[in-house]
N, C-alpha and C. Protein backbone atom coordinates (compact mmCIF):
# COMPACT_ATOMS: atom_id res chain seq x y z
N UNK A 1 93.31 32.56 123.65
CA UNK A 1 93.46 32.34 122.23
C UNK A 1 92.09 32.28 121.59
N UNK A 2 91.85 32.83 120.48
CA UNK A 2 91.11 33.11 119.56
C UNK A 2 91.48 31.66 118.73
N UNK A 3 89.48 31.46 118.18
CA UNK A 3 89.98 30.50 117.00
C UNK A 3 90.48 31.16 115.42
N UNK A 4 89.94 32.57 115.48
CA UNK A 4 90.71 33.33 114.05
C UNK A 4 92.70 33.34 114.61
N UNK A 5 93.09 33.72 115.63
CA UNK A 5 94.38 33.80 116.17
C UNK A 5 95.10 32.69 115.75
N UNK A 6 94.55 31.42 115.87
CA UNK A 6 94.21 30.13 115.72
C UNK A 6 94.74 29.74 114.01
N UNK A 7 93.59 30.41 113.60
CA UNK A 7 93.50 29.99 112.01
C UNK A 7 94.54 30.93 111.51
N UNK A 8 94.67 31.81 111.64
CA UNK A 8 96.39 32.71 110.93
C UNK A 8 97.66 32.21 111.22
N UNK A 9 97.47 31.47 112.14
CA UNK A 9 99.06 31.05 113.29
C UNK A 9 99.35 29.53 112.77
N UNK A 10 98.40 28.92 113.29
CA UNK A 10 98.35 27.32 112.83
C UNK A 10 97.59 26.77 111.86
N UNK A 11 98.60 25.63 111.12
CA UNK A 11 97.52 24.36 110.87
C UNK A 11 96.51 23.80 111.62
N UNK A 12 95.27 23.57 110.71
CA UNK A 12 94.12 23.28 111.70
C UNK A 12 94.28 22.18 111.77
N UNK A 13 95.23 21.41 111.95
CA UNK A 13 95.70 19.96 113.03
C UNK A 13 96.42 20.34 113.95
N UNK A 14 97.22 21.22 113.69
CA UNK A 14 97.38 21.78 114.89
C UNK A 14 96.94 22.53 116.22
N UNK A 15 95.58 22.99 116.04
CA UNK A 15 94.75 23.26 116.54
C UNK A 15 94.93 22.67 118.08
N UNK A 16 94.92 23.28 119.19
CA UNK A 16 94.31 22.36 120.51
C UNK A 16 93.07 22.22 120.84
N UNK A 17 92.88 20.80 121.35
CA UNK A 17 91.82 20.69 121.59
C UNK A 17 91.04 20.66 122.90
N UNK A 18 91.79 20.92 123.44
CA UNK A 18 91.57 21.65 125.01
C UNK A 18 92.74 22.77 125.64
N UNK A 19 91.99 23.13 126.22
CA UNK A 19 92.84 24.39 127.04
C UNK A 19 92.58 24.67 128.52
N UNK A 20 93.47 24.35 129.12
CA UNK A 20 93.02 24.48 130.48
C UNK A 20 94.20 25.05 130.99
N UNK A 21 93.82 26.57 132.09
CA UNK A 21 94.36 27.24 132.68
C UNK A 21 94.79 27.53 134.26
N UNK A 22 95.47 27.02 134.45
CA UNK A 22 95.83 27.06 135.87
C UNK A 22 96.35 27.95 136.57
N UNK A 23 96.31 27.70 138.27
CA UNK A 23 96.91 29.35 138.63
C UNK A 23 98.61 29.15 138.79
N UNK A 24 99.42 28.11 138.58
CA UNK A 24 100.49 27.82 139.10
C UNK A 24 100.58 26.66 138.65
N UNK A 25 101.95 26.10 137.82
CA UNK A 25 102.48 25.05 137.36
C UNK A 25 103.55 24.66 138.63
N UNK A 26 103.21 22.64 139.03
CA UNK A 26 104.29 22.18 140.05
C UNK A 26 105.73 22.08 139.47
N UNK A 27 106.79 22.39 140.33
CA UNK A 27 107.50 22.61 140.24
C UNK A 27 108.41 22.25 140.87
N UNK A 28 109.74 21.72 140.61
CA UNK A 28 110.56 20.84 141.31
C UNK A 28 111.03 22.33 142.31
N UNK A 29 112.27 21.44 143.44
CA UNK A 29 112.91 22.56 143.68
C UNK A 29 114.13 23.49 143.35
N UNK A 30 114.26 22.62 141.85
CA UNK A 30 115.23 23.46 140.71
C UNK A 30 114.25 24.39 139.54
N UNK A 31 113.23 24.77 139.96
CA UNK A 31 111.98 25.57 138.90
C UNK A 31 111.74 24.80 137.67
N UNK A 32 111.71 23.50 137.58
CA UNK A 32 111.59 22.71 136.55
C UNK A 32 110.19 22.43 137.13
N UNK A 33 109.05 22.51 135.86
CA UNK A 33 107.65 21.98 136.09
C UNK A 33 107.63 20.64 136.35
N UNK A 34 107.49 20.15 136.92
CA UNK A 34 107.20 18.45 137.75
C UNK A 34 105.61 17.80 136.34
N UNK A 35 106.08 17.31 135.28
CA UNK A 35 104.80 16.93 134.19
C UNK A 35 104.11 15.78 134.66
N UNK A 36 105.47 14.78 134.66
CA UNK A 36 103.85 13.60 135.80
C UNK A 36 102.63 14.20 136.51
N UNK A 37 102.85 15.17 137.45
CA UNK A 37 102.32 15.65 137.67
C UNK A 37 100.76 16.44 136.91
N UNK A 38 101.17 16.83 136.00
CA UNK A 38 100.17 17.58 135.56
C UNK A 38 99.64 16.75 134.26
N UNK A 39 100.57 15.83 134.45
CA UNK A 39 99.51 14.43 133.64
C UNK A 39 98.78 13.93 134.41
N UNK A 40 98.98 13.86 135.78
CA UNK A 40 98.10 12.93 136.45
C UNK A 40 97.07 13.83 137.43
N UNK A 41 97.25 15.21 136.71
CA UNK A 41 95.84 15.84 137.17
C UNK A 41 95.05 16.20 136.45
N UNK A 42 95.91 16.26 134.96
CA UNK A 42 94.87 16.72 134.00
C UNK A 42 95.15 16.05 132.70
N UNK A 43 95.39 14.84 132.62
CA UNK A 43 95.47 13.67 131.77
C UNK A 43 96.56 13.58 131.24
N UNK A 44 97.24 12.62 130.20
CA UNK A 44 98.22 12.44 129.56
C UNK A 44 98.22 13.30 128.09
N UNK A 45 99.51 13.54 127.42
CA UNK A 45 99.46 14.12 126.35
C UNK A 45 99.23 13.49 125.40
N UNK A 46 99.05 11.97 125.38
CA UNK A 46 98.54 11.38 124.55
C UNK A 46 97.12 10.92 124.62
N UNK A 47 96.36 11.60 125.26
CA UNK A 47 95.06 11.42 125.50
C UNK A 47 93.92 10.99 124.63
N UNK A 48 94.48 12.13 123.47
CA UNK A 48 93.53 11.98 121.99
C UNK A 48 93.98 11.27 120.76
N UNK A 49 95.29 10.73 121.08
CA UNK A 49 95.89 10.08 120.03
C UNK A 49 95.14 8.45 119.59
N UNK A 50 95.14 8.54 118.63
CA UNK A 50 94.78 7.12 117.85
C UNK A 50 96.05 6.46 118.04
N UNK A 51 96.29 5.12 118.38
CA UNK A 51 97.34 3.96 118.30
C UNK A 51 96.47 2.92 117.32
C-alpha cells in the first residue's frame, strides 16, 4: 500500500500505522486464524489506543 492509495481510499485516521507482513497466518484446524496468537507475536490491537 501506497500512502497516495492511502489518501484516495481512506480517512487519514484511518490510516495504519504499522504494517507488518507475514509468510503465513496461524491457523486453527478448522482454517480459522488463531488471533491470540498473532497478538502475542506482534502486539495487541489496541496497542495505540488512548484509554
Amino acid at each position: 500500500m501506497t500512502t497516495a492509495h492511502l489518501d484516495e481510499n481512506l480517512a487519514r485516521f484511518n490510516h495504519p500505522k504499522d504494517l507488518i507482513v507475514v509468510e503465513e497466518l496461524p491457523r486453527d484446524p478448522g482454517g480459522k486464524v488463531v488471533e491470540p496468537k498473532l497478538r502475542a507475536a506482534y502486539g495487541s490491537k489496541d496497542a495505540g489506543s488512548i484509554h
